[in-house]
N, C-alpha and C. Protein backbone atom coordinates (compact mmCIF):
# COMPACT_ATOMS: atom_id res chain seq x y z
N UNK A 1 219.52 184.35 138.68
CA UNK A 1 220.88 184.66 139.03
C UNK A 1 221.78 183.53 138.58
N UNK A 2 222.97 183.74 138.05
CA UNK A 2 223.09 182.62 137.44
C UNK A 2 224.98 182.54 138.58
N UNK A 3 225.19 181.49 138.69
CA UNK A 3 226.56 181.15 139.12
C UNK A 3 228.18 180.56 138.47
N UNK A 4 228.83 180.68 138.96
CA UNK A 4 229.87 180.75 138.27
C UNK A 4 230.82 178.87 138.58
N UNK A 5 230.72 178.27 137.44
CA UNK A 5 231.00 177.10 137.81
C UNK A 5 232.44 176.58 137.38
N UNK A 6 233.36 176.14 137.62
CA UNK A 6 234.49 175.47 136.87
C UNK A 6 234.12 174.23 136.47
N UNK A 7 234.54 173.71 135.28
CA UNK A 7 234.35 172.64 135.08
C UNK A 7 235.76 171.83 134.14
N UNK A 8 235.98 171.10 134.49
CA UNK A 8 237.18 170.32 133.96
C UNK A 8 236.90 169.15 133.04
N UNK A 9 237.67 169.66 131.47
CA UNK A 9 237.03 168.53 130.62
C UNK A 9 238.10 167.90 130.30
N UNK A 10 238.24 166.60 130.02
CA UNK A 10 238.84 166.04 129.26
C UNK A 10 239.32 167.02 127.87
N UNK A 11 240.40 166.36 126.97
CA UNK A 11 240.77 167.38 125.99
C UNK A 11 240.23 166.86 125.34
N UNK A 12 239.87 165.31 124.59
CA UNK A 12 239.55 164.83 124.03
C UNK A 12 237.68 165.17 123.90
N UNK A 13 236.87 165.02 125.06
CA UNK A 13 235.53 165.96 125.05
C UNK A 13 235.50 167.46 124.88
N UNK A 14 236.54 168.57 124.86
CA UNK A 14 236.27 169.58 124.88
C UNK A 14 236.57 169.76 123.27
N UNK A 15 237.34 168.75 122.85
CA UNK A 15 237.63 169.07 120.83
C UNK A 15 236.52 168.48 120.69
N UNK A 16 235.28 168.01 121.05
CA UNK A 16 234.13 167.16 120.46
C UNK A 16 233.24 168.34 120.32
N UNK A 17 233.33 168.90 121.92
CA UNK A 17 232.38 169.79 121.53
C UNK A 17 232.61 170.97 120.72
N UNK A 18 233.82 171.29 120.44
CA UNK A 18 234.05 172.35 119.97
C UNK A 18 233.93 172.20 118.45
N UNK A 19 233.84 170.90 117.77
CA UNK A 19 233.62 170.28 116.88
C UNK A 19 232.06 170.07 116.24
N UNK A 20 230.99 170.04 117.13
CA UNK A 20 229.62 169.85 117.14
C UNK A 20 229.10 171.38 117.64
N UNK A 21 230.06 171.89 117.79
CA UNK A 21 229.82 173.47 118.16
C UNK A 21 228.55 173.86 116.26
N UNK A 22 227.50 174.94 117.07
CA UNK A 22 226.95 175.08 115.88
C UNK A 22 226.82 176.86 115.55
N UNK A 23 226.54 177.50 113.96
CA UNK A 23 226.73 178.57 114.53
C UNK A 23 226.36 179.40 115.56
N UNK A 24 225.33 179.35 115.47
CA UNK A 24 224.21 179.75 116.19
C UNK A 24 224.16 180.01 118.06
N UNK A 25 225.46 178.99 117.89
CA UNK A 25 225.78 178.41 119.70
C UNK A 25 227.15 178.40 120.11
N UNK A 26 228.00 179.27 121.13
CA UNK A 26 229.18 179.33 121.68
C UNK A 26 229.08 178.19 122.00
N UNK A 27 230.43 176.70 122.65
CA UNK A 27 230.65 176.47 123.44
C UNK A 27 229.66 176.05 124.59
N UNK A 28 230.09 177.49 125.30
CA UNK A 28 229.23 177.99 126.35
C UNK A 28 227.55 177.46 126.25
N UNK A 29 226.67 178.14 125.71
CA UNK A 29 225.65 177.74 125.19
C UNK A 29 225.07 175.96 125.37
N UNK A 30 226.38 175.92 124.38
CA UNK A 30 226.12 174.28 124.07
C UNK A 30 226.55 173.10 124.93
N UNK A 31 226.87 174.00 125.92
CA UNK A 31 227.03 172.93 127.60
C UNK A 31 226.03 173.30 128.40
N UNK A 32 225.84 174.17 128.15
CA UNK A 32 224.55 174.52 129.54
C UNK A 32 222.99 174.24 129.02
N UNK A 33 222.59 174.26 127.63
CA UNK A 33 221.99 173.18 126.97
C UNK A 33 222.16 171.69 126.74
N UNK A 34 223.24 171.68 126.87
CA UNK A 34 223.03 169.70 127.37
C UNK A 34 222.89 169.38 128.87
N UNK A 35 223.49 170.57 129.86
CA UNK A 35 222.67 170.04 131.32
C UNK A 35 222.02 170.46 131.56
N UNK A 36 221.36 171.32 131.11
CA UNK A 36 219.20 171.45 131.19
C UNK A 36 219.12 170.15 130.77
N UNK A 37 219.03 169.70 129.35
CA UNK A 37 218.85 168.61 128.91
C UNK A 37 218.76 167.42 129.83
N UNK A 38 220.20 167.12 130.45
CA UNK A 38 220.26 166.03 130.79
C UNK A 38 219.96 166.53 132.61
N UNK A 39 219.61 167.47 133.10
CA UNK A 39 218.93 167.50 134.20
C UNK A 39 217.35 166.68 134.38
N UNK A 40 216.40 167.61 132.92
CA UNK A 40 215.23 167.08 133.13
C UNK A 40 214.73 165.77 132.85
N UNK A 41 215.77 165.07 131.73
CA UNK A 41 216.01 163.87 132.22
C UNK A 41 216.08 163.05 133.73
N UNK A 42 216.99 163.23 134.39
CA UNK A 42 217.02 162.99 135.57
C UNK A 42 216.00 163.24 136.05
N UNK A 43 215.12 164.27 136.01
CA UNK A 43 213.98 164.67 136.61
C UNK A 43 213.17 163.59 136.31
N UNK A 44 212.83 163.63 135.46
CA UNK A 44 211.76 162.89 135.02
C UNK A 44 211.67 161.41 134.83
N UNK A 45 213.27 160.93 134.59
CA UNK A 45 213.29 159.59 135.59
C UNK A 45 213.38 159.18 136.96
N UNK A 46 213.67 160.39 137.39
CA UNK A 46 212.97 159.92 139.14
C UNK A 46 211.38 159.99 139.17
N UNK A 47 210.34 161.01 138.63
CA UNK A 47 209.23 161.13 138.25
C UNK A 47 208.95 159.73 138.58
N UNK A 48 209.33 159.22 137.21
CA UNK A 48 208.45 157.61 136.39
C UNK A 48 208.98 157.01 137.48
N UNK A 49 209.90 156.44 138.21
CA UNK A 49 210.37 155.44 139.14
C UNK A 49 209.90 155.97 140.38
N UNK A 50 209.08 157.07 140.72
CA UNK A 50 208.49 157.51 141.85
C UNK A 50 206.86 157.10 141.80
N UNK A 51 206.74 157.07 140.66
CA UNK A 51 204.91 156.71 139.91
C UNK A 51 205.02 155.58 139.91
N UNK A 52 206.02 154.32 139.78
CA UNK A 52 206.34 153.26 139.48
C UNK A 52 206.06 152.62 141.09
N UNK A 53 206.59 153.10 141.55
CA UNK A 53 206.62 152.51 143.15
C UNK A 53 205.57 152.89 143.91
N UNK A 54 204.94 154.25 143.75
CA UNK A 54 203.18 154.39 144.05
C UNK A 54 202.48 153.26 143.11
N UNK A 55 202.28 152.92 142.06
CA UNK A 55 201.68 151.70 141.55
C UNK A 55 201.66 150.35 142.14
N UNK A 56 203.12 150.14 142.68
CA UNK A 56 203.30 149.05 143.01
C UNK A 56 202.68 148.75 144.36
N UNK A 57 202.69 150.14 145.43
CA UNK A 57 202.36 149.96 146.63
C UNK A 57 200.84 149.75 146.05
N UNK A 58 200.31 150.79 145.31
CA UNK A 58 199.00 150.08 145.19
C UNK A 58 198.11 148.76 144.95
N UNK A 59 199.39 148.11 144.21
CA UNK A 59 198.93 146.64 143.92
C UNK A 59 199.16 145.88 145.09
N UNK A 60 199.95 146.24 145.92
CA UNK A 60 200.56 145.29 146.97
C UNK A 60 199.24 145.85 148.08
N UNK A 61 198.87 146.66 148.16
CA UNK A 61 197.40 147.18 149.23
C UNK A 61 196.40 146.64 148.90
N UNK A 62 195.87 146.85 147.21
CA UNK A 62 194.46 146.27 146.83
C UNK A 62 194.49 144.70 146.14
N UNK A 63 195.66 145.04 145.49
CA UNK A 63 195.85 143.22 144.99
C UNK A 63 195.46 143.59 143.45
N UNK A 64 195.10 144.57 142.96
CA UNK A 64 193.78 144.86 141.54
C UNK A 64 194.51 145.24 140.72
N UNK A 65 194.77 144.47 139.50
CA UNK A 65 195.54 144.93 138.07
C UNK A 65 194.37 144.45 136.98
N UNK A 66 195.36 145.14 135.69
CA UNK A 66 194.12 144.62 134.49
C UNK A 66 195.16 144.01 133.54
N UNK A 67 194.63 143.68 133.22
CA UNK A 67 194.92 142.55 132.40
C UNK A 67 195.27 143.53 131.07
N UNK A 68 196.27 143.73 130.50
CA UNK A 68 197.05 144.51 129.52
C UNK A 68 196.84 144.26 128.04
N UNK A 69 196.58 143.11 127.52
CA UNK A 69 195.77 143.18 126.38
C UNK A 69 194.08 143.27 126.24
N UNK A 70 193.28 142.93 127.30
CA UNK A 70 191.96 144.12 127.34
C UNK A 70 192.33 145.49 127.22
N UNK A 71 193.64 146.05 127.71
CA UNK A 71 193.66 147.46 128.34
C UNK A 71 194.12 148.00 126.51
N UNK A 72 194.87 147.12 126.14
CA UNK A 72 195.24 147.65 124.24
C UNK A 72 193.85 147.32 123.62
N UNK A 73 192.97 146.31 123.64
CA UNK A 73 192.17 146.25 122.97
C UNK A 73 191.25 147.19 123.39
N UNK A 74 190.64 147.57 124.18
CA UNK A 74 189.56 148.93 124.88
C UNK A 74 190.18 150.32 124.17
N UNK A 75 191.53 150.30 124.03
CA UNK A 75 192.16 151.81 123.71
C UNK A 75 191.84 151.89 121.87
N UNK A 76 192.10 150.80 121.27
CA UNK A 76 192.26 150.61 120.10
C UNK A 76 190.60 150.72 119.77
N UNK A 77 189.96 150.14 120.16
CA UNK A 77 188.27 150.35 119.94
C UNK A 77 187.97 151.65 120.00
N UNK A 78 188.40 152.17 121.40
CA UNK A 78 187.59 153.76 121.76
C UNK A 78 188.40 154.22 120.20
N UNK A 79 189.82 154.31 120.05
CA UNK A 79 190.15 155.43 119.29
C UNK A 79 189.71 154.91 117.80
N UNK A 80 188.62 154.05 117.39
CA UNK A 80 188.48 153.98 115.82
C UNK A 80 187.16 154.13 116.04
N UNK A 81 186.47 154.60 117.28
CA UNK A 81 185.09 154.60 117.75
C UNK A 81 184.57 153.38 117.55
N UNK A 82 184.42 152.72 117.73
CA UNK A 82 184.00 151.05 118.06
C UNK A 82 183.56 151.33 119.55
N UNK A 83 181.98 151.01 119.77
CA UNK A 83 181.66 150.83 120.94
C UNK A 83 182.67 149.50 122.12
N UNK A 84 182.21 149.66 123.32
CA UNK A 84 183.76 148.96 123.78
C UNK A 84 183.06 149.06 125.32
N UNK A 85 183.78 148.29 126.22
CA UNK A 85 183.50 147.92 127.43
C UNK A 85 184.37 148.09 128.06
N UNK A 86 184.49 149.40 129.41
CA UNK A 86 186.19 149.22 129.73
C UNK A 86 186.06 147.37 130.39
N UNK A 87 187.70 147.70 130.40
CA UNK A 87 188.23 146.54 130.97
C UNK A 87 187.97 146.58 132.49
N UNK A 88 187.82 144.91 132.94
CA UNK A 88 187.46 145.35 134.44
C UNK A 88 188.85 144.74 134.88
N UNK A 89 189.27 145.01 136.42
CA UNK A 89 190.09 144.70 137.00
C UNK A 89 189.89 143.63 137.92
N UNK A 90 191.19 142.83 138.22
CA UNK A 90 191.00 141.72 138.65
C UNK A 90 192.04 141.32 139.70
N UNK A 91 192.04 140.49 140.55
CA UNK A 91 192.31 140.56 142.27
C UNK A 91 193.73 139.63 141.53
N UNK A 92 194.85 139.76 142.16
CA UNK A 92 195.82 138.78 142.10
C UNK A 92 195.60 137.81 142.68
């Protein structure tokens, strides 16, 4: 169901878009494709800064990180098949 929104542009942004307007795309179209766009953005930087702060609580509970150039060198081995040892983790 879709809703009916007003939106108030600047004149100077509404000649931009009407300018980058493509055929293919009213206007119309080409605003409600840039806030999908820039919604799932938003989405998905709350995502990463929500994963970011579960990580952190985890380090702050167990104390256990790895050491980040074992963690490139283990990735770089597996993917040229080079036998390899994961990396172990280590207590702060």
């Amino acid at each position: 169901m879709s809703a009916t929104t007003i939106l108030k542009l600047p004149d100077d942004l509404k000649a931009r878009i009407a300018a980058a307007e493509q055929p293919d795309k009213t206007p119309h179209a080409f605003m409600v494709e840039a806030l999908r766009m820039q919604t799932e953005l938003a989405e998905r930087r709350r995502e990463f800064f929500q994963s970011a702060r579960l990580a952190q609580q985890e380090v702050d509970q167990y104390g256990l990180v790895y050491d980040a150039d074992e963690v490139f060198s283990y990735m770089r081995d597996r993917l040229a098949g080079r036998p390899t040892q994961e990396p172990k983790p280590v207590k702060l």
